[in-house]
N, C-alpha and C. Protein backbone atom coordinates (compact mmCIF):
# COMPACT_ATOMS: atom_id res chain seq x y z
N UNK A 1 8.11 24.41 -60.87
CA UNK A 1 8.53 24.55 -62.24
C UNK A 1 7.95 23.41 -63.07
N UNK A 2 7.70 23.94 -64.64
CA UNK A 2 7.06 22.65 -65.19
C UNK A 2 8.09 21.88 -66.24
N UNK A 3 8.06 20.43 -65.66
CA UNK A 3 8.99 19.74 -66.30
C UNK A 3 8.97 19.92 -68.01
N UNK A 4 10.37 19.76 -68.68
CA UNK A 4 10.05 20.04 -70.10
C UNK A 4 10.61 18.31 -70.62
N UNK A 5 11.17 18.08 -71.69
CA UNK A 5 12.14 17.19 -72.31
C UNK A 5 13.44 17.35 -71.63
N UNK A 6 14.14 18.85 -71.50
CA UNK A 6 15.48 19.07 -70.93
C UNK A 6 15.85 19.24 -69.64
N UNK A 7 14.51 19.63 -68.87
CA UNK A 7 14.78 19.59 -67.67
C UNK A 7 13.57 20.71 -67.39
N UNK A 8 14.22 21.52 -66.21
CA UNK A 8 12.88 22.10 -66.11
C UNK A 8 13.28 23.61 -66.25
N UNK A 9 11.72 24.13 -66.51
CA UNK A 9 11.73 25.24 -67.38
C UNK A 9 11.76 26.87 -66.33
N UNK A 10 12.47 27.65 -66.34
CA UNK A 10 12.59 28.31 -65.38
C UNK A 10 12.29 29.82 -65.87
N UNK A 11 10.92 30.45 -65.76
CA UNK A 11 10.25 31.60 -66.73
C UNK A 11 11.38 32.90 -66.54
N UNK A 12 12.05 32.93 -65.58
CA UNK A 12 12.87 33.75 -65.46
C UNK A 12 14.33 33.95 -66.14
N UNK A 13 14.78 32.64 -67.11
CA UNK A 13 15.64 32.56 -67.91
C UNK A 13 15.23 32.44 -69.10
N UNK A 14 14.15 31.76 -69.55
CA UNK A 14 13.92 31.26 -70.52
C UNK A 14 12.42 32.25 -71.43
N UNK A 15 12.03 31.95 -72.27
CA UNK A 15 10.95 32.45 -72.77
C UNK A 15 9.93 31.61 -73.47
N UNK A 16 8.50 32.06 -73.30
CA UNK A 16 7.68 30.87 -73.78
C UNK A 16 7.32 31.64 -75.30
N UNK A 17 7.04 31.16 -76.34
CA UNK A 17 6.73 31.56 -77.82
C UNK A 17 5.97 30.43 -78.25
N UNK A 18 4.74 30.37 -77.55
CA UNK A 18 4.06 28.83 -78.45
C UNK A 18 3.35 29.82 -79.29
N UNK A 19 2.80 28.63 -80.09
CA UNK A 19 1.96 29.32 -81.12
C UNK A 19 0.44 29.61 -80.64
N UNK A 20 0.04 28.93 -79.79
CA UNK A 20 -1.01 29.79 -79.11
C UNK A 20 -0.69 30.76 -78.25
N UNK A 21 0.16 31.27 -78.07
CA UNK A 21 0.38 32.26 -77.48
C UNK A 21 -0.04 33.09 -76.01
N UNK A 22 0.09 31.41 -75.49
CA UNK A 22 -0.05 31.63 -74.10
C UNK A 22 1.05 31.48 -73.13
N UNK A 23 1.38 32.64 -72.49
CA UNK A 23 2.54 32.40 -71.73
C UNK A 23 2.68 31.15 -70.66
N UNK A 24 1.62 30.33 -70.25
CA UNK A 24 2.08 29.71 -69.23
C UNK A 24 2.56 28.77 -69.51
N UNK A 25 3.31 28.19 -68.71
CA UNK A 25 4.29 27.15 -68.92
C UNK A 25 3.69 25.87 -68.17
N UNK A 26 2.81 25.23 -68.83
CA UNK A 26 2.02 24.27 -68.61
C UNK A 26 1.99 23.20 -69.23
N UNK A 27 2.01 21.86 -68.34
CA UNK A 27 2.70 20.06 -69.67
C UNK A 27 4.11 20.24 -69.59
N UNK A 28 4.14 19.34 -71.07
CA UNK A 28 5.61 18.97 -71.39
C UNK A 28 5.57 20.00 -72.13
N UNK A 29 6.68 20.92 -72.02
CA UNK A 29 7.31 21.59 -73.04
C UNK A 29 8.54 21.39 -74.25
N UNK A 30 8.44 22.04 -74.92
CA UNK A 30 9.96 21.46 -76.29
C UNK A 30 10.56 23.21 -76.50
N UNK A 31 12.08 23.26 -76.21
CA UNK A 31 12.69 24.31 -76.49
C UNK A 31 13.43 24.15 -77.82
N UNK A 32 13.25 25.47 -78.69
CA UNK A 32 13.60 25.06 -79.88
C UNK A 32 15.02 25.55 -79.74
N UNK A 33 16.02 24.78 -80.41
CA UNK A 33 17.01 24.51 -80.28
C UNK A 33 18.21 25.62 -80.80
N UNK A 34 17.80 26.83 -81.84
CA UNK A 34 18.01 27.79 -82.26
C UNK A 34 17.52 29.12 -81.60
N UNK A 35 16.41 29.64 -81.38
CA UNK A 35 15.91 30.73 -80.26
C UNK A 35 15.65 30.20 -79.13
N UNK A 36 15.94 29.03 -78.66
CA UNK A 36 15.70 29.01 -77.54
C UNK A 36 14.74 29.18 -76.62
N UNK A 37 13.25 29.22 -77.82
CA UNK A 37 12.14 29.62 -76.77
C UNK A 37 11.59 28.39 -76.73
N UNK A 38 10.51 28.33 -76.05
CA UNK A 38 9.53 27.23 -74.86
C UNK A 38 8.04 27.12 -75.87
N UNK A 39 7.83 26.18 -76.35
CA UNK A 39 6.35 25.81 -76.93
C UNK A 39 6.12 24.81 -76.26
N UNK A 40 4.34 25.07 -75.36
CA UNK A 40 3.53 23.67 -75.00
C UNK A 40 3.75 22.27 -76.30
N UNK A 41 4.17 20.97 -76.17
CA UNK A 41 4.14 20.03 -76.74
C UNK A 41 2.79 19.52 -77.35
N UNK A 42 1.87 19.61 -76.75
CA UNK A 42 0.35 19.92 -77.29
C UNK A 42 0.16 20.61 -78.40
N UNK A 43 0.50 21.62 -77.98
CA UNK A 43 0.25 22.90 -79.19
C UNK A 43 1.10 22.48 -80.77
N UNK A 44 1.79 21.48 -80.68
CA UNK A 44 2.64 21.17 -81.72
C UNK A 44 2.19 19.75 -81.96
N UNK A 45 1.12 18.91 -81.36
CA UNK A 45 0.86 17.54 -82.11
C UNK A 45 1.43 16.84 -80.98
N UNK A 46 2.06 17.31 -79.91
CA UNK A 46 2.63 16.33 -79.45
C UNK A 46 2.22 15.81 -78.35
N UNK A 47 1.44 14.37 -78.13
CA UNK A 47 1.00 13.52 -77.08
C UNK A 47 1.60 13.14 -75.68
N UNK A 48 1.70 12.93 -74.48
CA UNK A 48 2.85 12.85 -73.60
C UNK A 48 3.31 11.65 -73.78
N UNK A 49 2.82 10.60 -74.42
CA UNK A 49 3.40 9.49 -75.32
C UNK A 49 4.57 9.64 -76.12
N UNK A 50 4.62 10.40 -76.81
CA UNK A 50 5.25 10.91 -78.34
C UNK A 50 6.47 10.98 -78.00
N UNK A 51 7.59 10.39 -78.93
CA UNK A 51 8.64 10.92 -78.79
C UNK A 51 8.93 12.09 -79.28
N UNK A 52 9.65 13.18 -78.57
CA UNK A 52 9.93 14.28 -79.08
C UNK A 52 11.90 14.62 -80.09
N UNK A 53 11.78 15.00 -80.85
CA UNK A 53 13.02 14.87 -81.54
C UNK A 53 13.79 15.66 -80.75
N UNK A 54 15.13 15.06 -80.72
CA UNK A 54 16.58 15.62 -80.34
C UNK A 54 16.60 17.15 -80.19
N UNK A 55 16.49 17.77 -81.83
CA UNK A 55 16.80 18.93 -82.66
C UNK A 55 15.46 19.58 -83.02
N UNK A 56 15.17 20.68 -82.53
CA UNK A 56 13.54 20.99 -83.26
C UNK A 56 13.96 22.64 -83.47
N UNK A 57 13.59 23.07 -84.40
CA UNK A 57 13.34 24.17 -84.60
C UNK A 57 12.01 25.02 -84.44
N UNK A 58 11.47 25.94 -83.74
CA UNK A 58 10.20 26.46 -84.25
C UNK A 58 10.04 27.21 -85.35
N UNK A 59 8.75 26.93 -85.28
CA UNK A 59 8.39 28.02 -87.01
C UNK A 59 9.06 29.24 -87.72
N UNK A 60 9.03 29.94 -86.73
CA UNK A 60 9.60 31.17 -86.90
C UNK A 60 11.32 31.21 -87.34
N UNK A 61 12.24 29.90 -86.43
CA UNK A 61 13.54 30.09 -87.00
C UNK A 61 13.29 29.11 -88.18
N UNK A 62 12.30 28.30 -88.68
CA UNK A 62 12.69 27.59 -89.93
C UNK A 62 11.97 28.60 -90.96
N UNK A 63 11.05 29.43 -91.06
CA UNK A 63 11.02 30.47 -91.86
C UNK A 63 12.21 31.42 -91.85
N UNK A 64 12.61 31.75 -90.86
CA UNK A 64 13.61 32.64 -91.19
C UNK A 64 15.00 31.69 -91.82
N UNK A 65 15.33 30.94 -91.67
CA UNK A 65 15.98 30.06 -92.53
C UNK A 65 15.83 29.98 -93.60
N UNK A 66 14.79 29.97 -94.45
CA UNK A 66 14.51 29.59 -95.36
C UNK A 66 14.40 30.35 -96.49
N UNK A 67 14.22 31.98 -95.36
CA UNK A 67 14.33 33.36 -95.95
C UNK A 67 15.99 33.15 -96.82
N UNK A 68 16.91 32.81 -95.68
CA UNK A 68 17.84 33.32 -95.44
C UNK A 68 18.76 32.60 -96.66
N UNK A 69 18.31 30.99 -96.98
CA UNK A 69 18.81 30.24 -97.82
C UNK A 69 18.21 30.91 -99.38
N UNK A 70 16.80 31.44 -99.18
CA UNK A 70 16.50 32.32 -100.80
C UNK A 70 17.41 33.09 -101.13
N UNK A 71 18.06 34.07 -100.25
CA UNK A 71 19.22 35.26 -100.01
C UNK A 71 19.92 34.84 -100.57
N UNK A 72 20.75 33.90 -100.26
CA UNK A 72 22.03 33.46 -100.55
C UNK A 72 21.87 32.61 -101.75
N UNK A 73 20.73 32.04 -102.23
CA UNK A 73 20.74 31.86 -103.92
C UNK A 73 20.63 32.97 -104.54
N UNK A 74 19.66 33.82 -104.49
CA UNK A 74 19.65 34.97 -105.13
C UNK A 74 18.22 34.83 -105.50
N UNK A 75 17.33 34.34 -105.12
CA UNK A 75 16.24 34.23 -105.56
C UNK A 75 14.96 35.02 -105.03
C-alpha cells in the first residue's frame, strides 16, 4: 500500500480523483477532506518536503461550494 499523510491508502475503500487522472496510487498522497478522494501530492505542487495542510479540499468540492454559496445569495 502507498503511504499517504493519513496513513495508508487502501484502493479498495478509498478512491483516487487526481487531476491527472491516473488511477495509481503512487508517492505521497492528500485525501480531500470533503469527498474523500486520493490526489498524487505532486500533481498538486506538492514536494515530499512540503508541508501538507490539515484540511484540503479538492477542486471539484471547492467549485461546488462556491456554486452552492452563489445559490444561497441569489446570484
Amino acid at each position: 500500500s502507498t503511504q499517504s499523510t493519513w496513513g495508508a491508502f487502501v484502493p479498495a475503500l478509498y478512491k483516487m480523483a487526481c487531476i491527472c487522472r491516473h488511477q495509481e496510487a503512487e508517492g505521497r498522497l492528500l485525501q480531500c477532506s470533503q469527498c474523500s478522494c486520493w490526489l498524487h501530492c505532486l500533481c498538486l505542487g506538492l514536494l515530499e518536503h512540503d508541508e501538507v495542510p490539515e484540511v484540503y479540499k479538492c477542486g471539484r468540492c471547492k467549485i461546488a461550494r462556491a456554486a452552492e454559496r452563489r445559490l444561497q445569495k441569489g446570484v
